[in-house]
N, C-alpha and C. Protein backbone atom coordinates (compact mmCIF):
# COMPACT_ATOMS: atom_id res chain seq x y z
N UNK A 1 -9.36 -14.11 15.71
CA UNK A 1 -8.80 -15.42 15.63
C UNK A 1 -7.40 -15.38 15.05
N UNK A 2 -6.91 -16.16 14.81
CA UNK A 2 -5.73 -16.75 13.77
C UNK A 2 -5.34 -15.65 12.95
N UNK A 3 -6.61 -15.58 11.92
CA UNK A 3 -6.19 -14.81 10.81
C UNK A 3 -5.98 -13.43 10.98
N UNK A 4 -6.42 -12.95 12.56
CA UNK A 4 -6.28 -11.63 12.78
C UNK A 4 -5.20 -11.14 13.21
N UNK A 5 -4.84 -12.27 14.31
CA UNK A 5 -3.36 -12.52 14.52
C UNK A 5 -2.09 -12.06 13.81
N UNK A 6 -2.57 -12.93 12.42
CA UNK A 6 -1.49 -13.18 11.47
C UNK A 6 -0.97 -11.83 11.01
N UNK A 7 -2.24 -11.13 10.71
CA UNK A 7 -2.27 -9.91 9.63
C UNK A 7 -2.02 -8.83 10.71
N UNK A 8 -1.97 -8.30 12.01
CA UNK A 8 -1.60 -7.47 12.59
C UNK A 8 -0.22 -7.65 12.65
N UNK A 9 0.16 -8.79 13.03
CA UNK A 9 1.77 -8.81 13.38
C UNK A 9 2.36 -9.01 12.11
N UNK A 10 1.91 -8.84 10.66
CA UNK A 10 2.64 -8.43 9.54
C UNK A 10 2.80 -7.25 8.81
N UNK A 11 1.41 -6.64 9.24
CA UNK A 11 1.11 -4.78 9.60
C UNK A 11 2.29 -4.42 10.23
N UNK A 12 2.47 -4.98 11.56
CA UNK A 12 3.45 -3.97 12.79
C UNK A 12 4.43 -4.19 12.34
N UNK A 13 4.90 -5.25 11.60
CA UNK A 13 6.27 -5.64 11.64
C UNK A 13 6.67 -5.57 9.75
N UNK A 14 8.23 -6.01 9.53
CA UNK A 14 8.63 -6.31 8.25
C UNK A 14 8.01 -7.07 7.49
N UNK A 15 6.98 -6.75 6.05
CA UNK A 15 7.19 -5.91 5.37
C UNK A 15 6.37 -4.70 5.78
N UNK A 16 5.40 -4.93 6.49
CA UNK A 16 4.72 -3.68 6.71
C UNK A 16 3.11 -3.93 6.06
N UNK A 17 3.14 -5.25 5.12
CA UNK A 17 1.98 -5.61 4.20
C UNK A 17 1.29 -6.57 4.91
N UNK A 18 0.11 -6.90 4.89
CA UNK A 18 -0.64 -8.21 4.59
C UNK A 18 -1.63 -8.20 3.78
N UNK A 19 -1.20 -9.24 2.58
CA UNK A 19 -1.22 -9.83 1.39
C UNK A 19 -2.41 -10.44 1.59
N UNK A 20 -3.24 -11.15 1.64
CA UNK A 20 -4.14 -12.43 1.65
C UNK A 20 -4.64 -12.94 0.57
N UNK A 21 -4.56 -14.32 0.16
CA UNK A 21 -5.09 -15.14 -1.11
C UNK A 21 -5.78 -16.10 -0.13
N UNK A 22 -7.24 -16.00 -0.83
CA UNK A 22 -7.60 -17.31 -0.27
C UNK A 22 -8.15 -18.13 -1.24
N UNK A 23 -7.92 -19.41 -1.00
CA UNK A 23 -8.12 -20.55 -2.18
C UNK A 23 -9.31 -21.38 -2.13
N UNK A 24 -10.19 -21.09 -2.61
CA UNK A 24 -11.88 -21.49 -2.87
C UNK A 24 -13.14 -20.62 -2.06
N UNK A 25 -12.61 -19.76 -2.50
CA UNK A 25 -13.51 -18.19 -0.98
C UNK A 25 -15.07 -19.08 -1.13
N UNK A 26 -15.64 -19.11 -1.98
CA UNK A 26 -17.37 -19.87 -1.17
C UNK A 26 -17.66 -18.28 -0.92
N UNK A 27 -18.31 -18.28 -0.17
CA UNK A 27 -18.97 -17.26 0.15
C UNK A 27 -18.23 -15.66 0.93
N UNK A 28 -16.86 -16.20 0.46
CA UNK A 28 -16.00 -14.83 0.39
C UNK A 28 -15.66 -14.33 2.37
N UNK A 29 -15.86 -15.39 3.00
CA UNK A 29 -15.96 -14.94 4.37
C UNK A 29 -14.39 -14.62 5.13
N UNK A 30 -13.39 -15.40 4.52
CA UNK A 30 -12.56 -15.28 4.88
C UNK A 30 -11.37 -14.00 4.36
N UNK A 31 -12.20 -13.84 3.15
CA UNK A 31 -11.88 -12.34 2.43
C UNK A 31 -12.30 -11.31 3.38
N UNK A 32 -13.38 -10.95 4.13
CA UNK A 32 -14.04 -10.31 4.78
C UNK A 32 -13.39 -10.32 6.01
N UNK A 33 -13.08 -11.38 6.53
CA UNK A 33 -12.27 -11.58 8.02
C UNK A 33 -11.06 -10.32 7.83
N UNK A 34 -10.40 -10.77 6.51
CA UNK A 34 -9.02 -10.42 6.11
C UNK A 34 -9.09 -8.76 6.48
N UNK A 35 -10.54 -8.54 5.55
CA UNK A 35 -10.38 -7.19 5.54
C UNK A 35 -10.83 -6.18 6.55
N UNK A 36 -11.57 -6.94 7.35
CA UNK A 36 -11.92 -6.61 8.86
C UNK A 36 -10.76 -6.39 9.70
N UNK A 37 -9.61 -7.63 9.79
CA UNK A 37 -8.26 -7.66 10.41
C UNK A 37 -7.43 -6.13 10.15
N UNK A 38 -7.50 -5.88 8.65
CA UNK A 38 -6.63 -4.86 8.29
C UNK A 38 -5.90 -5.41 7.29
N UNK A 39 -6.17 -6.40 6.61
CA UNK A 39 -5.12 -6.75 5.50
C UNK A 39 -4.96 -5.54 4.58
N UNK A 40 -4.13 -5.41 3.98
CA UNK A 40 -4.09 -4.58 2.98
C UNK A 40 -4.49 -4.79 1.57
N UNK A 41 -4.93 -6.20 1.35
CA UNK A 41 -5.10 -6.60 -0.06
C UNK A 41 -5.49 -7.89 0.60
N UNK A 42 -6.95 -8.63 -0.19
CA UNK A 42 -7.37 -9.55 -0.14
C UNK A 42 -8.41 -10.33 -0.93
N UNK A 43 -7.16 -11.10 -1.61
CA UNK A 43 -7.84 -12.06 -3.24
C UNK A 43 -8.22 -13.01 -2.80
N UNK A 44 -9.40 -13.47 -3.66
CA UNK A 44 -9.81 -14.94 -3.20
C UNK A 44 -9.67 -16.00 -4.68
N UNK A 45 -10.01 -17.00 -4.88
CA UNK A 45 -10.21 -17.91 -6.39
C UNK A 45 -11.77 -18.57 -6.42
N UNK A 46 -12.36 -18.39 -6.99
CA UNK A 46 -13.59 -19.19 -6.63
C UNK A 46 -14.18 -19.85 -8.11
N UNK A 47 -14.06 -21.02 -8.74
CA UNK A 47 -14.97 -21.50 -10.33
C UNK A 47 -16.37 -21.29 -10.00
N UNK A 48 -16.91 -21.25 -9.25
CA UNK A 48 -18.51 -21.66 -9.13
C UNK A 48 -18.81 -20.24 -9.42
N UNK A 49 -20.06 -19.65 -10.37
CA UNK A 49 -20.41 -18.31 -10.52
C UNK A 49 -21.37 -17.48 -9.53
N UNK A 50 -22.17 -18.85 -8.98
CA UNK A 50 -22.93 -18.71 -8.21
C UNK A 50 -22.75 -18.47 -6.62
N UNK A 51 -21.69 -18.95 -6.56
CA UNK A 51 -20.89 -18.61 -4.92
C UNK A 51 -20.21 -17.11 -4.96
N UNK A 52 -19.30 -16.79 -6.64
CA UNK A 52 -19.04 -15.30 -6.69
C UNK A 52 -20.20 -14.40 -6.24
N UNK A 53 -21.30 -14.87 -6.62
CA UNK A 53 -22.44 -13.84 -6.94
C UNK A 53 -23.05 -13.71 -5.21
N UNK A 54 -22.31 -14.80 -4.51
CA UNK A 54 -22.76 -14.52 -3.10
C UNK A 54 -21.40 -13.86 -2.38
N UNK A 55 -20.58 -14.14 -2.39
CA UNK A 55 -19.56 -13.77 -2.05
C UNK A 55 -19.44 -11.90 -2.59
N UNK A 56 -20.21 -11.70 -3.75
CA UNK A 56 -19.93 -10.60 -4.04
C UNK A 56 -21.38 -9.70 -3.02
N UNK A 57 -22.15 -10.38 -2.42
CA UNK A 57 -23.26 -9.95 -1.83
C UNK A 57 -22.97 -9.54 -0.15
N UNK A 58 -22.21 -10.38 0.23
CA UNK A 58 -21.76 -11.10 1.31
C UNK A 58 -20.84 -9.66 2.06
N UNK A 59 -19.89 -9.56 0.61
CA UNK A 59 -18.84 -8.49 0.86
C UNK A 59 -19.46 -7.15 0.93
N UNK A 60 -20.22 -6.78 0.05
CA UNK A 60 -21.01 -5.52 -0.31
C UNK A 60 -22.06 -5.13 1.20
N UNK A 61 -22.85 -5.82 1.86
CA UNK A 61 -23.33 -5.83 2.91
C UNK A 61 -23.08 -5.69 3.88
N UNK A 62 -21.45 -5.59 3.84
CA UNK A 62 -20.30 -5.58 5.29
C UNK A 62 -19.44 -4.39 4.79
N UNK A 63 -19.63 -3.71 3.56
CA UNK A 63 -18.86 -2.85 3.63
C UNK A 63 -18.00 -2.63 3.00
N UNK A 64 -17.46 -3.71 2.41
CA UNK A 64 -16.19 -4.25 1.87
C UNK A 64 -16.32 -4.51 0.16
N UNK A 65 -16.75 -4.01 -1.08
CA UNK A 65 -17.30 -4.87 -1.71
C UNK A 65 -15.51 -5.10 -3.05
N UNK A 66 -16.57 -6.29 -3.72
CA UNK A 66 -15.67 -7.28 -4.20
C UNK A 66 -15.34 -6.60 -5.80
N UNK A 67 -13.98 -6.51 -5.99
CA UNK A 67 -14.01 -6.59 -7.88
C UNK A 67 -13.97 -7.64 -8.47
N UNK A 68 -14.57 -7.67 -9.01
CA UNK A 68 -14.93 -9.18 -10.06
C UNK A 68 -13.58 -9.34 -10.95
N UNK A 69 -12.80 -9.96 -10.89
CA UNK A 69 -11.47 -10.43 -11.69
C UNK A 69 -10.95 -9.04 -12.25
N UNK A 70 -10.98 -8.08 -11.63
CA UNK A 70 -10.26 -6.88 -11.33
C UNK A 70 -9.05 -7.43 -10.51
N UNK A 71 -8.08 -5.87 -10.31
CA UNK A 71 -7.04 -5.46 -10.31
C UNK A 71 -7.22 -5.26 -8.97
N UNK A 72 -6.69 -5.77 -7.80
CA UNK A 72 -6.59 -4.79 -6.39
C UNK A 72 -6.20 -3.56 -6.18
N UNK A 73 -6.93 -2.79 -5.25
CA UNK A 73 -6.34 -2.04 -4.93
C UNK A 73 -6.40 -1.66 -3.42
N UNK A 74 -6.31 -0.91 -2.92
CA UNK A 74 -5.71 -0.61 -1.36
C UNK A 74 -6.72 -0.59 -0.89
N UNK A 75 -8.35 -0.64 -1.68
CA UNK A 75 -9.72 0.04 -1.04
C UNK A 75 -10.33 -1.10 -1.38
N UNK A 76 -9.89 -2.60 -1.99
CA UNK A 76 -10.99 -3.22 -2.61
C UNK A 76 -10.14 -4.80 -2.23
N UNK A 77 -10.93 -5.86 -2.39
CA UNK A 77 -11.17 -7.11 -1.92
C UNK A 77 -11.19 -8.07 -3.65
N UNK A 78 -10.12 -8.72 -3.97
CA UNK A 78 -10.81 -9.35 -5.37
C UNK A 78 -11.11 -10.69 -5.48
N UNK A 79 -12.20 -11.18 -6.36
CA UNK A 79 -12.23 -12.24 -6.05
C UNK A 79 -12.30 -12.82 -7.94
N UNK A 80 -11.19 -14.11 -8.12
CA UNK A 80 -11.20 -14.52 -9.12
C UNK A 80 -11.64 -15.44 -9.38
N UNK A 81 -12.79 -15.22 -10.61
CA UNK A 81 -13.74 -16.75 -10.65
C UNK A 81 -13.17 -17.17 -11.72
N UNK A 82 -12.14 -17.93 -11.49
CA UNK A 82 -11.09 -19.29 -11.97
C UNK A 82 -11.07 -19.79 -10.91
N UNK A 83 -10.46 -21.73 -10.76
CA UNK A 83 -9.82 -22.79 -10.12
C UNK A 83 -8.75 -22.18 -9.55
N UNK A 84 -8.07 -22.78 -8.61
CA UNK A 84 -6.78 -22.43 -7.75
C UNK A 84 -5.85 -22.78 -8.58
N UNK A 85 -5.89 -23.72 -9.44
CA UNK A 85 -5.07 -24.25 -10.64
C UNK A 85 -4.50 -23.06 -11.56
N UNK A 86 -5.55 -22.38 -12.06
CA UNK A 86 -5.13 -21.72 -13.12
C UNK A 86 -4.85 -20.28 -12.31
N UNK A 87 -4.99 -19.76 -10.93
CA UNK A 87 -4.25 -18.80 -10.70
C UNK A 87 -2.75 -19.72 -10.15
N UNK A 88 -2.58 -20.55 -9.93
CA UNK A 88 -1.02 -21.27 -9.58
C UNK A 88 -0.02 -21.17 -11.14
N UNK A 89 -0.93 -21.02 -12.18
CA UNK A 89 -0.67 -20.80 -13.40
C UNK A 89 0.17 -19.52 -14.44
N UNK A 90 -0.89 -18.42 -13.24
CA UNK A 90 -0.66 -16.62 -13.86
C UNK A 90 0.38 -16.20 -13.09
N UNK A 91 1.51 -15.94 -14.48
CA UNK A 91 2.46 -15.41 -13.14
C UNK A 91 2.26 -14.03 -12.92
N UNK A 92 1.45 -13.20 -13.19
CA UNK A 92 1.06 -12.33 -12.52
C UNK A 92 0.23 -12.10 -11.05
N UNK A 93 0.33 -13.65 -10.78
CA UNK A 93 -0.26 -13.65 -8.96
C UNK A 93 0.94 -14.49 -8.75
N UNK A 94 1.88 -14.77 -8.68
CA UNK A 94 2.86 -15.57 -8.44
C UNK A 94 3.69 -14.04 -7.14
N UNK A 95 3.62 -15.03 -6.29
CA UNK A 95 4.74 -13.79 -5.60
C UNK A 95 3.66 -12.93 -5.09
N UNK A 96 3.03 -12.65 -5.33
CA UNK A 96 2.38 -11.45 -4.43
C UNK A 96 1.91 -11.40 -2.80
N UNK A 97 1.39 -12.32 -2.29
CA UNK A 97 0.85 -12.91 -1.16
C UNK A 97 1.62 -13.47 -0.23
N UNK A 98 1.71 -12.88 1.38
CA UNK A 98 2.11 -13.11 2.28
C UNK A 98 1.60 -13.67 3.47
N UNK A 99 0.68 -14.00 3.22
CA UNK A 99 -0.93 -15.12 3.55
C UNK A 99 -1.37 -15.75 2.70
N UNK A 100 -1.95 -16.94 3.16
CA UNK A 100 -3.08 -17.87 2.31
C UNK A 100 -2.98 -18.75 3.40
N UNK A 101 -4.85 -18.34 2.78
CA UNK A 101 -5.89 -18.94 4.09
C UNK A 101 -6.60 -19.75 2.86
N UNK A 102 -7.57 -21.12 3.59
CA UNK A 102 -8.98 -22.22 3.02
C UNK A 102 -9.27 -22.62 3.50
N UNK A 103 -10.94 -22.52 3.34
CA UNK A 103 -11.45 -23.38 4.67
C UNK A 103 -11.84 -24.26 3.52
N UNK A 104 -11.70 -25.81 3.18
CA UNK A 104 -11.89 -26.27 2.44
C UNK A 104 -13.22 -27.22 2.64
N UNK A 105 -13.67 -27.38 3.54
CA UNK A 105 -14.85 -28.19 4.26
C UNK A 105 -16.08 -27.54 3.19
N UNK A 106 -16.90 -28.41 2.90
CA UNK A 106 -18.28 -27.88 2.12
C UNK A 106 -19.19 -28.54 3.35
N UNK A 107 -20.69 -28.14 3.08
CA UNK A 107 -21.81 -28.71 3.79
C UNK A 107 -21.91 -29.72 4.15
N UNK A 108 -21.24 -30.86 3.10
CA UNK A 108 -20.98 -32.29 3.59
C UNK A 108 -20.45 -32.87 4.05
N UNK A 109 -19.07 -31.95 3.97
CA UNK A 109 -17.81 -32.51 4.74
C UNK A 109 -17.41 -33.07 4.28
N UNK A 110 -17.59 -33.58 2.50
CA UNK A 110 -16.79 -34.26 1.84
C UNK A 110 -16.53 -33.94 0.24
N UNK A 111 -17.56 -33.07 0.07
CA UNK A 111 -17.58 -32.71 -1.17
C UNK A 111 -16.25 -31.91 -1.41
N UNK A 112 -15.17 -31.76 -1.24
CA UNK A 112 -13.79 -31.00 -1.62
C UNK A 112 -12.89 -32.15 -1.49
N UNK A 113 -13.48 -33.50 -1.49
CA UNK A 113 -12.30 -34.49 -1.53
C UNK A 113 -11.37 -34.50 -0.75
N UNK A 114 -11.26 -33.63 -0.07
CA UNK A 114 -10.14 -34.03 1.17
C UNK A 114 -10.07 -35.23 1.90
């Protein structure tokens, strides 16, 4: 799809990276897309502990598994259980990311206030 799109033609081309942040991962799927595509690095933000704990299941089962508010690295997928708020906050994620992806829709279709 899209996101595969995105991340090959930032592979082939200048910088040579794809970055990915995604903002409320849920069940970490779009982390997984990322890293399926070829991203080279792919963070997610998630508050709920209980969606990490699937998201960290999710990833591990495909191959891919997750560091828990770890450090990326070239072999690993991270996912930070903080709000999107407080990584918009750390300037140590400021700047890093040359993607960002959300699927913001929940089960109800309304529960994310959109």
């Amino acid at each position: 799809g899209a996101l595969r799109r995105v991340v090959r033609r930032l592979l082939a081309g200048s910088p040579g990276r794809a970055d990915v942040f995604e903002i409320g991962s849920g069940t970490g799927l779009l982390l997984l897309f990322a890293r399926l595509a070829g991203a080279t690095s792919a963070v997610g933000c998630e508050p709920d502990e209980a969606m990490c704990d699937v998201a960290k299941r999710v990833a591990a089962d495909n191959g891919f598994p997750l560091a828990a508010n770890g450090v990326s690295t070239e072999a690993a997928s991270v996912l930070l259980r903080q709000p999107f708020e407080a990584v918009l906050q750390d300037p140590t994620q400021q700047g890093r990311y040359n993607v960002v992806v959300a699927e913001l829709m929940d089960d109800t279709g309304l529960g994310e206030r959109i």
